[in-house]
PDB file of N, CA and C in Angstrom:
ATOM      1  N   UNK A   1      66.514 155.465  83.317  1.00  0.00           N
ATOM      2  CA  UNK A   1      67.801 155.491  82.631  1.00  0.00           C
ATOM      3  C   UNK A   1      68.397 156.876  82.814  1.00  0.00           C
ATOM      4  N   UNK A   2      69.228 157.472  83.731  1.00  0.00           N
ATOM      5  CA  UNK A   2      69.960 158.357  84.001  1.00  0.00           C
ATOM      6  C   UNK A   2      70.633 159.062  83.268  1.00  0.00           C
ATOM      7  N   UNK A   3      71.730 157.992  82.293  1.00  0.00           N
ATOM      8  CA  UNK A   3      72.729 158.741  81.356  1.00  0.00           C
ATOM      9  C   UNK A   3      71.854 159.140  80.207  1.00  0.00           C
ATOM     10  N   UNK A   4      70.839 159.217  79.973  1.00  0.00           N
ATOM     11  CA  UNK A   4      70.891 159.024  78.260  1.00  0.00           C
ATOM     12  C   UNK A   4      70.401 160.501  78.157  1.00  0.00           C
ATOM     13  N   UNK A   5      70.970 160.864  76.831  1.00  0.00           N
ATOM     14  CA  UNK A   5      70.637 162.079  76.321  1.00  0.00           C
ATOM     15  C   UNK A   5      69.612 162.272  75.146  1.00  0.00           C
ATOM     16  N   UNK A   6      69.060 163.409  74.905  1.00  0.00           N
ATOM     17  CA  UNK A   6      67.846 163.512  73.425  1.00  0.00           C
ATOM     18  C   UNK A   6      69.191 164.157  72.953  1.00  0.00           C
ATOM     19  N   UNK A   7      68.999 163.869  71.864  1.00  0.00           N
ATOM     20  CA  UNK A   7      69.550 163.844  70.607  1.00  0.00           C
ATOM     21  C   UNK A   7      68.741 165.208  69.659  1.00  0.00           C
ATOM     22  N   UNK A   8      67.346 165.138  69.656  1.00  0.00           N
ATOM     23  CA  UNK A   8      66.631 165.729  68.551  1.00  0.00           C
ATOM     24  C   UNK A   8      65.223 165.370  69.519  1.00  0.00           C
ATOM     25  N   UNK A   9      64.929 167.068  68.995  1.00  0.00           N
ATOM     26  CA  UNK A   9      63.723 167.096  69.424  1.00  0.00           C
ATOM     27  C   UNK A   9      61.955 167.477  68.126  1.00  0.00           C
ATOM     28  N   UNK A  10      61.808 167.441  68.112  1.00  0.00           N
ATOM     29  CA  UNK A  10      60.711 167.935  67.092  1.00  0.00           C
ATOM     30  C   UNK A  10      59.117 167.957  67.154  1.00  0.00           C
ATOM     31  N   UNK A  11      58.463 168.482  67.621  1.00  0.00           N
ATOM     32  CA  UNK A  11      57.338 168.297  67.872  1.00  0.00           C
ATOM     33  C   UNK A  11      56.633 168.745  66.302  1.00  0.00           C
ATOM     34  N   UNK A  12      55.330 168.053  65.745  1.00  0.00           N
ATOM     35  CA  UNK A  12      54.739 167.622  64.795  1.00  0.00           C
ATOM     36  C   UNK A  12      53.211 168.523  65.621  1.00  0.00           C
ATOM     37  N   UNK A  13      53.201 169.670  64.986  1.00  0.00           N
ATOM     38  CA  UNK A  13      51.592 170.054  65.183  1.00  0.00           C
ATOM     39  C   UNK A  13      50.480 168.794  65.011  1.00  0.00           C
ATOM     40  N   UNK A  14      50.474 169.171  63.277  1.00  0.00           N
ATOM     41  CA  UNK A  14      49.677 168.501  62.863  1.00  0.00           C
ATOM     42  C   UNK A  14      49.215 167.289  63.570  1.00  0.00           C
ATOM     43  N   UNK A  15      49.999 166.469  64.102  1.00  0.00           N
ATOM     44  CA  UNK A  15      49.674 165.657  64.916  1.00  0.00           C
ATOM     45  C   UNK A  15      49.601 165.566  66.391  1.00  0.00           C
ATOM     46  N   UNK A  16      50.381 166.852  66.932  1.00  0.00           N
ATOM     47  CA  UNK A  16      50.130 166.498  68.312  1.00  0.00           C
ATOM     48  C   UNK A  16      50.797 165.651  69.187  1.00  0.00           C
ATOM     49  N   UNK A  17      52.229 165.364  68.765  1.00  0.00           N
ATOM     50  CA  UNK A  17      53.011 164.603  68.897  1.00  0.00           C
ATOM     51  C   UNK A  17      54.475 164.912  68.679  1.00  0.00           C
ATOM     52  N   UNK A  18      54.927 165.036  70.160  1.00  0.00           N
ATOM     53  CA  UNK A  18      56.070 165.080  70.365  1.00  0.00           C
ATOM     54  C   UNK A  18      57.413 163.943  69.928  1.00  0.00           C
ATOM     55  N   UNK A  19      57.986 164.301  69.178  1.00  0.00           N
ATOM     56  CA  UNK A  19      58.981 163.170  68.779  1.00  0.00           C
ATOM     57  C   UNK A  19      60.709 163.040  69.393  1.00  0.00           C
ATOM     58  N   UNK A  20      60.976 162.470  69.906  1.00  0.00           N
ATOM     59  CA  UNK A  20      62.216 162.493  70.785  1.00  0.00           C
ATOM     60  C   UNK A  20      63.084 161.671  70.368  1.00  0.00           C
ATOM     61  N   UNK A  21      64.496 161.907  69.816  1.00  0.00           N
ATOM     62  CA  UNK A  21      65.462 160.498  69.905  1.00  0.00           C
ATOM     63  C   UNK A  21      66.549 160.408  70.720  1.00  0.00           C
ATOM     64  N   UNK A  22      66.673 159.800  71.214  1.00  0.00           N
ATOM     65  CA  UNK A  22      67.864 159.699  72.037  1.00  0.00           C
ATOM     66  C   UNK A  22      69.193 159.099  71.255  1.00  0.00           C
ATOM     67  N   UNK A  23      70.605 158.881  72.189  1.00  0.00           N
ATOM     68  CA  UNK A  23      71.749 159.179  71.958  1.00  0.00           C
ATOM     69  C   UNK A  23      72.145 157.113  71.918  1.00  0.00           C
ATOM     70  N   UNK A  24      71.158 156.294  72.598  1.00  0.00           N
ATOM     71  CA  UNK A  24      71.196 154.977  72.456  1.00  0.00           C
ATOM     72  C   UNK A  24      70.680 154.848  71.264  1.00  0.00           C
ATOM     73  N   UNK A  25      70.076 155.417  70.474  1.00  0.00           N
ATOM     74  CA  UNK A  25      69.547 155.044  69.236  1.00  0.00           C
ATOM     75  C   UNK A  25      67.503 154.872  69.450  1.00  0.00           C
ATOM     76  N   UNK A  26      67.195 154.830  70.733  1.00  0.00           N
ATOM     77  CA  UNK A  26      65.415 154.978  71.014  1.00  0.00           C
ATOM     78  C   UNK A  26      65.448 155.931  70.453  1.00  0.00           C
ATOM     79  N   UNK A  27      63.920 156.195  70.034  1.00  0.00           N
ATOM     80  CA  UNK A  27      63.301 157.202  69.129  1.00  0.00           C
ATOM     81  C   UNK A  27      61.622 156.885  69.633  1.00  0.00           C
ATOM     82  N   UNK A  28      60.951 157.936  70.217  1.00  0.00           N
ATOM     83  CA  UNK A  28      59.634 158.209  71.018  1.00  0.00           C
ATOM     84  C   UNK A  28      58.737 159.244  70.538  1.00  0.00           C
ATOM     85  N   UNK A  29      57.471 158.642  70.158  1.00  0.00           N
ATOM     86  CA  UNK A  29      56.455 159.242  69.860  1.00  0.00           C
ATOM     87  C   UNK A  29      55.575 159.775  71.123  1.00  0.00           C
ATOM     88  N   UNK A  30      55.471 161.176  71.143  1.00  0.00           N
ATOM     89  CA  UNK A  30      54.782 160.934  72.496  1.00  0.00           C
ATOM     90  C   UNK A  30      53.869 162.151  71.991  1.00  0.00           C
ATOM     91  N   UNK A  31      52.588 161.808  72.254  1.00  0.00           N
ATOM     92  CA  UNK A  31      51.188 162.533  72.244  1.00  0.00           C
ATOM     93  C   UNK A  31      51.361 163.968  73.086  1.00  0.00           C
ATOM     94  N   UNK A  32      50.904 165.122  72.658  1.00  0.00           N
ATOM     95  CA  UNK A  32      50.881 165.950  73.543  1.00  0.00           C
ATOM     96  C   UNK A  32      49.704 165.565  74.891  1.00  0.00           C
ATOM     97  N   UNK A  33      48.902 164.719  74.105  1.00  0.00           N
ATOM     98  CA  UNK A  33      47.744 164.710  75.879  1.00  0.00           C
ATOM     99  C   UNK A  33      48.446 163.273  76.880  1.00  0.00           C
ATOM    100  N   UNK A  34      49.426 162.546  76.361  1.00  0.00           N
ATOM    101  CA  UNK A  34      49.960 161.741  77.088  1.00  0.00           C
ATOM    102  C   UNK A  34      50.838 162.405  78.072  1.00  0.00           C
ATOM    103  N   UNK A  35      51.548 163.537  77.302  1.00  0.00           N
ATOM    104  CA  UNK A  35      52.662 164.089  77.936  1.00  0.00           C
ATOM    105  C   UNK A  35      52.131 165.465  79.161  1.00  0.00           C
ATOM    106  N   UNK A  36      50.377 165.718  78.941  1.00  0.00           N
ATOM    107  CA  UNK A  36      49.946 166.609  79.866  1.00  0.00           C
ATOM    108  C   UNK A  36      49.359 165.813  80.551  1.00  0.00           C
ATOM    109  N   UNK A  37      49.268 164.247  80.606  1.00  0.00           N
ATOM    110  CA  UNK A  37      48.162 163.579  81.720  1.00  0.00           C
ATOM    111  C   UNK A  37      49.546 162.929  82.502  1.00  0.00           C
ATOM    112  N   UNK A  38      50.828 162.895  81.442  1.00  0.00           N
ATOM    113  CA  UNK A  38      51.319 162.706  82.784  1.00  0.00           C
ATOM    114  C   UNK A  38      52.404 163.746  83.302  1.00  0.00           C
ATOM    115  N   UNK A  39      52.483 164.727  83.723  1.00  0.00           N
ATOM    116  CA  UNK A  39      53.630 165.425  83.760  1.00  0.00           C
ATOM    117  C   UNK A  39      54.279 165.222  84.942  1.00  0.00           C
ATOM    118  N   UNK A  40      55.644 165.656  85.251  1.00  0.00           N
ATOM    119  CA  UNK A  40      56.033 166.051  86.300  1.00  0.00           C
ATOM    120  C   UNK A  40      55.993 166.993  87.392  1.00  0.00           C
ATOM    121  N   UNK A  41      54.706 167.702  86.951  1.00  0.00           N
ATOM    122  CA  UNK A  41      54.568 168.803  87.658  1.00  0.00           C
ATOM    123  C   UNK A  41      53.977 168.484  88.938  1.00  0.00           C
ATOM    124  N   UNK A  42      53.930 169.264  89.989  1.00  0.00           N
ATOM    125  CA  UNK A  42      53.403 168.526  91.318  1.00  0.00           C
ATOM    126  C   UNK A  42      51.817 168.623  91.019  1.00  0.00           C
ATOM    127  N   UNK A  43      51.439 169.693  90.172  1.00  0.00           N
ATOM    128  CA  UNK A  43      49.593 169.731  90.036  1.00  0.00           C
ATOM    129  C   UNK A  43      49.399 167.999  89.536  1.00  0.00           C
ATOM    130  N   UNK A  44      50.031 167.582  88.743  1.00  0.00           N
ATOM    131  CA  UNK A  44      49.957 166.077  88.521  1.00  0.00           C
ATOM    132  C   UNK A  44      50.576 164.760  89.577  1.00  0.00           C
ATOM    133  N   UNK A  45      51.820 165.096  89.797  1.00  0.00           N
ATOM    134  CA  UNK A  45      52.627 163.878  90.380  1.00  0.00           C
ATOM    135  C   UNK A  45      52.353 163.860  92.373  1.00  0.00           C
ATOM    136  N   UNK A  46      51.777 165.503  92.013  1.00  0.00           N
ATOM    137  CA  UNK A  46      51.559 165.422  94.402  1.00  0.00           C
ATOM    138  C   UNK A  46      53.075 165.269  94.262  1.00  0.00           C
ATOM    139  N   UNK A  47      52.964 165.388  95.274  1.00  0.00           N
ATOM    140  CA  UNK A  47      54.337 165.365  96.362  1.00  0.00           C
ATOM    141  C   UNK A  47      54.137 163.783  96.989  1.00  0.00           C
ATOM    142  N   UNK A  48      55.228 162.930  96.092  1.00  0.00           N
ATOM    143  CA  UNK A  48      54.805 161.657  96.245  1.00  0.00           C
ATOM    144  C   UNK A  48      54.248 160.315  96.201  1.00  0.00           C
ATOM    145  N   UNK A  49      53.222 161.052  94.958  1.00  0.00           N
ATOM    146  CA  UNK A  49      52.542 160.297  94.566  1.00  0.00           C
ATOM    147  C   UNK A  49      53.131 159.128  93.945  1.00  0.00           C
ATOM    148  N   UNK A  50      52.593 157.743  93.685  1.00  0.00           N
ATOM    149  CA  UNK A  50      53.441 157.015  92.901  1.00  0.00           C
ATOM    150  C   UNK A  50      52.296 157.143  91.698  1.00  0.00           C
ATOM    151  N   UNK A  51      51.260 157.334  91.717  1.00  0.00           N
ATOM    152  CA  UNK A  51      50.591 157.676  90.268  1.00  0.00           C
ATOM    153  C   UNK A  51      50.340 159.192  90.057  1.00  0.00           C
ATOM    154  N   UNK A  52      50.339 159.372  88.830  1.00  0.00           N
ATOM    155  CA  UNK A  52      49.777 160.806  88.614  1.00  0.00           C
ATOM    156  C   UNK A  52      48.460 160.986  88.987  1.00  0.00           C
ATOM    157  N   UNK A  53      48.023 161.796  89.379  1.00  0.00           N
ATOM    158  CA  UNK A  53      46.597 162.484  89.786  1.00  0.00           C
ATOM    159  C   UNK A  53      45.721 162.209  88.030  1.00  0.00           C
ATOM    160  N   UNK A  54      45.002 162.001  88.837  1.00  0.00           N
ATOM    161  CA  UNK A  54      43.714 161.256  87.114  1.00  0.00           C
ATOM    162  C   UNK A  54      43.582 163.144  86.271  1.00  0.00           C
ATOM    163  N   UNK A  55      44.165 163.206  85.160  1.00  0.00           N
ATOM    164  CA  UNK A  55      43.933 164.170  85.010  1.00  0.00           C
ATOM    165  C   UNK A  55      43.013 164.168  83.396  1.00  0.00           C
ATOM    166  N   UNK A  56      41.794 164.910  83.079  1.00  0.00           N
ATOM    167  CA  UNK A  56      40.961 164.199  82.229  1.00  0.00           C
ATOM    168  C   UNK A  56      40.474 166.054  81.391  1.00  0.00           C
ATOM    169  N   UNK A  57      40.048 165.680  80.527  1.00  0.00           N
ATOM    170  CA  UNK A  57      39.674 166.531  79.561  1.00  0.00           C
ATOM    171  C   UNK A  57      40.664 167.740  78.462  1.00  0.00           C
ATOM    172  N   UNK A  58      41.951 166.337  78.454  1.00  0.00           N
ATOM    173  CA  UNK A  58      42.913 166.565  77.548  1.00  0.00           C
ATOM    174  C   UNK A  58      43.146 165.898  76.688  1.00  0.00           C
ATOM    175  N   UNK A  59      42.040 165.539  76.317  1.00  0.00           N
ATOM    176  CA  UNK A  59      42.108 164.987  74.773  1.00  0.00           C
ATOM    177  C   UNK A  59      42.721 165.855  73.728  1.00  0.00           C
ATOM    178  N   UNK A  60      42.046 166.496  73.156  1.00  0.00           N
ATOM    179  CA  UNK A  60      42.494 168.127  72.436  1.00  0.00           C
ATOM    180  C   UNK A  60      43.855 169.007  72.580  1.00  0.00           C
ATOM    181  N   UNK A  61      44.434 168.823  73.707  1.00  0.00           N
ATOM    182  CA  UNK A  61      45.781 170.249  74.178  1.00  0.00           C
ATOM    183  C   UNK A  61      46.500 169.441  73.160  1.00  0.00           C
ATOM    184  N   UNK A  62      47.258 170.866  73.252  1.00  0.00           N
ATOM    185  CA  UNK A  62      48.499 170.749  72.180  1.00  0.00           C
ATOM    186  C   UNK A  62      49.552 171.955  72.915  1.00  0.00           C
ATOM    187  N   UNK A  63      50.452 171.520  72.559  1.00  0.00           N
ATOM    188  CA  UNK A  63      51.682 172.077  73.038  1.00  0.00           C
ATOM    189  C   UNK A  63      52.058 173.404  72.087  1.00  0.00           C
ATOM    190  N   UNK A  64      52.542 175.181  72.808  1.00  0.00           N
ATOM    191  CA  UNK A  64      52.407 176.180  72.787  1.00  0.00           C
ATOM    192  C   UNK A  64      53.857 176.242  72.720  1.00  0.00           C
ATOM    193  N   UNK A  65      54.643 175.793  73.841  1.00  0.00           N
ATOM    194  CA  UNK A  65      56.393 175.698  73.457  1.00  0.00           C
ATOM    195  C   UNK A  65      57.044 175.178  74.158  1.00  0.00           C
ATOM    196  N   UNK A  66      58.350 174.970  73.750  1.00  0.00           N
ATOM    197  CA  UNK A  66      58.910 174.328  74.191  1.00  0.00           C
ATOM    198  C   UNK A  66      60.242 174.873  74.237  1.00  0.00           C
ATOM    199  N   UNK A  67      61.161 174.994  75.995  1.00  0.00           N
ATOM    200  CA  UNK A  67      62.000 175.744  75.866  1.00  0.00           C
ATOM    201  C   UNK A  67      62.998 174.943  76.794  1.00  0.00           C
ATOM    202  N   UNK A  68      64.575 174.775  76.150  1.00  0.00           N
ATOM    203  CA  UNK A  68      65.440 173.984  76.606  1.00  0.00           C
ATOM    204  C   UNK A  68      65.702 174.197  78.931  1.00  0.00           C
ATOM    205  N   UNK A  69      65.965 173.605  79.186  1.00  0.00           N
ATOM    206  CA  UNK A  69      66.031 173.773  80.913  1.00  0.00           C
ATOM    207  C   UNK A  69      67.648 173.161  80.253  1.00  0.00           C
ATOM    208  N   UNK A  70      68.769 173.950  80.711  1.00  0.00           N
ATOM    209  CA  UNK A  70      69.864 173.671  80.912  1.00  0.00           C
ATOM    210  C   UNK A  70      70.007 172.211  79.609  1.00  0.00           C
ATOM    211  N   UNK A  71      71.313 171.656  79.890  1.00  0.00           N
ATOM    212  CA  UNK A  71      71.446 170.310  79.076  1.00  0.00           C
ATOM    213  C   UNK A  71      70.846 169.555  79.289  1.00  0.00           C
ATOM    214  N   UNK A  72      69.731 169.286  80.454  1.00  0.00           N
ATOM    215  CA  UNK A  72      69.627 168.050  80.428  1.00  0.00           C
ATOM    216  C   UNK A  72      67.593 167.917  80.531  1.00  0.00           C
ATOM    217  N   UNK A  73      67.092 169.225  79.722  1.00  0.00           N
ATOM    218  CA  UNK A  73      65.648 168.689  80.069  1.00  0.00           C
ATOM    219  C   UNK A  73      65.115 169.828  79.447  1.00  0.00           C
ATOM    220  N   UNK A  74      63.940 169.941  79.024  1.00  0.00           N
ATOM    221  CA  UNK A  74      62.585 171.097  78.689  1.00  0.00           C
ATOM    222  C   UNK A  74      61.661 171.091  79.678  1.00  0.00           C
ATOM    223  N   UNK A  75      61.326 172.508  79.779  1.00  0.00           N
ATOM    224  CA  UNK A  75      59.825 172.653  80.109  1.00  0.00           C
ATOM    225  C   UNK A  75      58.488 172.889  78.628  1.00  0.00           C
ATOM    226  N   UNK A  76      57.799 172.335  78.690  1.00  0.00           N
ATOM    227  CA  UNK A  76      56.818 172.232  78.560  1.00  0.00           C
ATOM    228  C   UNK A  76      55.658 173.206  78.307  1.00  0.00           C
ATOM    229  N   UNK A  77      55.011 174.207  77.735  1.00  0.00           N
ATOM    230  CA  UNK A  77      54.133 174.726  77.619  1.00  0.00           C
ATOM    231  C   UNK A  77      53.229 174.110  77.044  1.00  0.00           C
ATOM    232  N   UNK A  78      51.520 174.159  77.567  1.00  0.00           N
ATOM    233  CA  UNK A  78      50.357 173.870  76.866  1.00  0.00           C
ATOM    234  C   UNK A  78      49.934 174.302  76.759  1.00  0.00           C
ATOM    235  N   UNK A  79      48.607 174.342  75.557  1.00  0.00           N
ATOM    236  CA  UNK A  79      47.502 175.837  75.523  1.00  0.00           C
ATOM    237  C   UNK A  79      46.721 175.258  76.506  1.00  0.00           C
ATOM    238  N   UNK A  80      46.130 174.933  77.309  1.00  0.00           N
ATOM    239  CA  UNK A  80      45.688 174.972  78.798  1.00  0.00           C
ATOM    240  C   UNK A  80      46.012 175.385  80.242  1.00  0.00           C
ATOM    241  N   UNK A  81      47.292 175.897  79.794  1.00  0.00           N
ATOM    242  CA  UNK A  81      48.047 176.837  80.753  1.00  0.00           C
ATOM    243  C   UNK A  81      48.897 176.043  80.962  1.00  0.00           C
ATOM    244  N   UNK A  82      49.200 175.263  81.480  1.00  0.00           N
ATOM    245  CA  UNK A  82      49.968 174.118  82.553  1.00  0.00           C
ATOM    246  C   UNK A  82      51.271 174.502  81.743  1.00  0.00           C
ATOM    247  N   UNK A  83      52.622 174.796  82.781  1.00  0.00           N
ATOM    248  CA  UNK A  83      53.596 175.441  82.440  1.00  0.00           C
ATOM    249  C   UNK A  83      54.675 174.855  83.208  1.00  0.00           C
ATOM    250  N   UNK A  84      54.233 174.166  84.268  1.00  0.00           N
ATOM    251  CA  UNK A  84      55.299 173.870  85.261  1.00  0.00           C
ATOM    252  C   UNK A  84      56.119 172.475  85.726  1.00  0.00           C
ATOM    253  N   UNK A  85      55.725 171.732  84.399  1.00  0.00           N
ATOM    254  CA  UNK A  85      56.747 170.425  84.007  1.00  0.00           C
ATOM    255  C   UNK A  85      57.683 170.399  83.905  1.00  0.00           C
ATOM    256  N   UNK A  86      59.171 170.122  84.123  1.00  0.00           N
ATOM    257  CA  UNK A  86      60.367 169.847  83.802  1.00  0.00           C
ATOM    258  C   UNK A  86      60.534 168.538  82.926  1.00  0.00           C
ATOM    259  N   UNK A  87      60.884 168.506  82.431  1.00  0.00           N
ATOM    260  CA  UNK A  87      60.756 166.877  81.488  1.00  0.00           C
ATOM    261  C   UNK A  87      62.054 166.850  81.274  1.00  0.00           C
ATOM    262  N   UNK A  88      62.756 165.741  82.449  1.00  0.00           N
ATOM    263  CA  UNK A  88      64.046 165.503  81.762  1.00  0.00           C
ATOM    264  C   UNK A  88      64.366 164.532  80.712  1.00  0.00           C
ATOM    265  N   UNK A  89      65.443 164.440  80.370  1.00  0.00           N
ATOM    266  CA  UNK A  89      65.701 163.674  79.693  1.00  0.00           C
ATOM    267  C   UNK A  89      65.342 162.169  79.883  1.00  0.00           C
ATOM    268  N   UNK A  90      65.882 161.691  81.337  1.00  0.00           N
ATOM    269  CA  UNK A  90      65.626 160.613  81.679  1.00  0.00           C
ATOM    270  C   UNK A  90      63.791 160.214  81.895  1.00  0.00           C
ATOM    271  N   UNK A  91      63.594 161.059  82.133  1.00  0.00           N
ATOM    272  CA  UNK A  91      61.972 161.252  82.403  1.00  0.00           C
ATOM    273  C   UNK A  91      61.101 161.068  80.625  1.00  0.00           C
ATOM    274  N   UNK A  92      61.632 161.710  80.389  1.00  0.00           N
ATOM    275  CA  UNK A  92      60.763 161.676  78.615  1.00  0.00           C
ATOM    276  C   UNK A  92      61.089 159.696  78.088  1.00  0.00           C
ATOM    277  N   UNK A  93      62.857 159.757  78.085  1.00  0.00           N
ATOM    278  CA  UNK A  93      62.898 158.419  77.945  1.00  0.00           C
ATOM    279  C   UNK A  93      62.124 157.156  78.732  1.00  0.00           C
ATOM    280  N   UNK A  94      61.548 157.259  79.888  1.00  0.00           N
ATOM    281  CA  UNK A  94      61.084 156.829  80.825  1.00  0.00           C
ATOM    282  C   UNK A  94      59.655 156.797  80.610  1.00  0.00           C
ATOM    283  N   UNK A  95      59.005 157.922  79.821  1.00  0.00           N
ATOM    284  CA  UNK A  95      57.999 157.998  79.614  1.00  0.00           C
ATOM    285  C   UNK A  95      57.502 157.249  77.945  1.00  0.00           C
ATOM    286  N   UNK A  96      58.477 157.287  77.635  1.00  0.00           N
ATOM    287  CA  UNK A  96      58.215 156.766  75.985  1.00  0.00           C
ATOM    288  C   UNK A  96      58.666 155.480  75.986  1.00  0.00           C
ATOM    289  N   UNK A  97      59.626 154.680  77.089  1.00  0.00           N
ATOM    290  CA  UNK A  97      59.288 153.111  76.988  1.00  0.00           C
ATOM    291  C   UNK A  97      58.516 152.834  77.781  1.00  0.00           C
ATOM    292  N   UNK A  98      57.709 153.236  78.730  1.00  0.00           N
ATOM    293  CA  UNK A  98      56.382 152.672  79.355  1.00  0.00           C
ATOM    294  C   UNK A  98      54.797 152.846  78.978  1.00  0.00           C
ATOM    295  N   UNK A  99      55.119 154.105  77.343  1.00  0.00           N
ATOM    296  CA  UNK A  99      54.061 154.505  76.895  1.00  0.00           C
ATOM    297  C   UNK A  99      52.916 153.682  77.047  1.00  0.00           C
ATOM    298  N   UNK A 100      53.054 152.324  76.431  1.00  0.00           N
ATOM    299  CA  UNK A 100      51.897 151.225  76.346  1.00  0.00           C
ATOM    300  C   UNK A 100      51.219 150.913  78.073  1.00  0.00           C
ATOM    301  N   UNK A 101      52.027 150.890  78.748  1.00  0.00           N
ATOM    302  CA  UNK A 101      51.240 150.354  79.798  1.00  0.00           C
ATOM    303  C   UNK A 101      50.957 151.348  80.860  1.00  0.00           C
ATOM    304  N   UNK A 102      51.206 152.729  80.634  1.00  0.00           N
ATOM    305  CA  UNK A 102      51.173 154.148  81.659  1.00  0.00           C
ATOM    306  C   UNK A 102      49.636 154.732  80.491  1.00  0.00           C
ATOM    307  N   UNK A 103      49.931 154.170  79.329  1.00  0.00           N
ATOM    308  CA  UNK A 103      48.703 154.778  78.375  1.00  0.00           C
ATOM    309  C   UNK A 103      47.552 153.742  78.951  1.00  0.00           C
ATOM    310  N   UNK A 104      47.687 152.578  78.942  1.00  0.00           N
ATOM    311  CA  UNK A 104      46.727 151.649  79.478  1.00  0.00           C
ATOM    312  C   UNK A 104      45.821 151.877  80.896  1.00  0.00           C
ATOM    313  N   UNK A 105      47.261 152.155  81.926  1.00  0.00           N
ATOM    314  CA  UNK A 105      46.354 152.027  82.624  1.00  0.00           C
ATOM    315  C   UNK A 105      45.599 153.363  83.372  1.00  0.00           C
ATOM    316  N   UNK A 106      45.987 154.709  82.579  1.00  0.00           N
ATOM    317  CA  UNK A 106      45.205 155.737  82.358  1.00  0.00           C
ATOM    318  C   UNK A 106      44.332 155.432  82.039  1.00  0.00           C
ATOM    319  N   UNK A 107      43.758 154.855  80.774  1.00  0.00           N
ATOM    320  CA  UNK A 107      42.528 154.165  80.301  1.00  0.00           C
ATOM    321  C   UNK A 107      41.497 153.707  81.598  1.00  0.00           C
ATOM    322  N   UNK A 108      42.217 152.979  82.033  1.00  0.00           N
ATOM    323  CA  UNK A 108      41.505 152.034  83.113  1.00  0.00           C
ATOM    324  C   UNK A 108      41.205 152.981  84.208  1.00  0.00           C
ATOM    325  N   UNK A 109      41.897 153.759  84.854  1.00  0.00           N
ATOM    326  CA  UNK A 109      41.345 154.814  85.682  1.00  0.00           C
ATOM    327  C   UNK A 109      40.280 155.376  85.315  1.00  0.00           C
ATOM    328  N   UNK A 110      40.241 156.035  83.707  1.00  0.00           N
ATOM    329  CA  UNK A 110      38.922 156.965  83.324  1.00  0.00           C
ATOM    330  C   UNK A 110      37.836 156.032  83.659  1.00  0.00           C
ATOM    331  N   UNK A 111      38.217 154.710  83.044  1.00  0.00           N
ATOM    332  CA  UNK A 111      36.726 153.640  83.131  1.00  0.00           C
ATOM    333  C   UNK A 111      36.318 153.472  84.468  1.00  0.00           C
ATOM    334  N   UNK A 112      37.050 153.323  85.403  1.00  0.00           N
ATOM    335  CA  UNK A 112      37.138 153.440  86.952  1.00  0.00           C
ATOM    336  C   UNK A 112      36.038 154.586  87.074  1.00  0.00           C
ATOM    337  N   UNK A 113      36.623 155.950  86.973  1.00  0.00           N
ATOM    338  CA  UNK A 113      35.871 157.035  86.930  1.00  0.00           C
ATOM    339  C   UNK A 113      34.895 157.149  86.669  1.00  0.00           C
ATOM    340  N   UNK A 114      34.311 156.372  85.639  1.00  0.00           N
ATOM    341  CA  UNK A 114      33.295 156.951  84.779  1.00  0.00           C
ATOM    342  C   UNK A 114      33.382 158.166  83.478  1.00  0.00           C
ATOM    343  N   UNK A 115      34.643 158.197  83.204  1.00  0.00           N
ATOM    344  CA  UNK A 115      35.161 159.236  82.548  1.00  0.00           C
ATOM    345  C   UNK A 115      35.446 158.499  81.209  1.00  0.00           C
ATOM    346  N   UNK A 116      35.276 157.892  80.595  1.00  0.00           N
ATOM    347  CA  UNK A 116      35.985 157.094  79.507  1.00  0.00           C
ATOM    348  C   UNK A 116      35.915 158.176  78.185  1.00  0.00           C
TER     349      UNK A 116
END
């Protein structure tokens, strides 16, 4: 979804959970370890990839800050370093209506792995 804008942003320590609403009226809960297993960064996405690179032992991160990129996106800081996400708008929205089945089939990779 291209046009849509966040509205409000708020990230929730205590929980670890990024909260996003947009300008259609969606409103997205998004985990800080959802939002570091999947980022946009190329250490995750390759150059190309159509899945993110299996990225594992982010259960725990939590997000350090968060700083506006122009109108239309944030980057991302984690306390694990990883710094180099752009998260646009369309991208966060993108990421918070596919939560259920991008969370799933992360799942299924670790089990793949042996990583569960």
């Amino acid at each position: 979804m291209s046009g849509v804008e966040a509205l409000e942003l708020h990230y929730e320590r205590s929980r670890r959970t990024l909260i996003v609403s947009f300008d259609d009226g969606e409103r997205f809960e998004l985990p800080a370890e959802y939002l570091r297993t999947h980022s946009p960064s190329a250490e995750v996405r390759g150059h190309g990839y159509s899945e993110p690179k299996l990225m594992t032992g982010k259960e725990n991160v939590d997000i350090t800050a968060i700083e506006p990129v122009g109108s239309y996106a944030v980057q991302i800081t984690f306390d694990d370093g990883h710094d180099s996400g752009i998260y646009s708008w369309a991208f966060l929205y993108d990421l918070g209506s596919r939560m259920e089945s991008n969370v799933a089939r992360y799942r299924q990779r670790l089990k793949e792995a042996g990583m569960e």
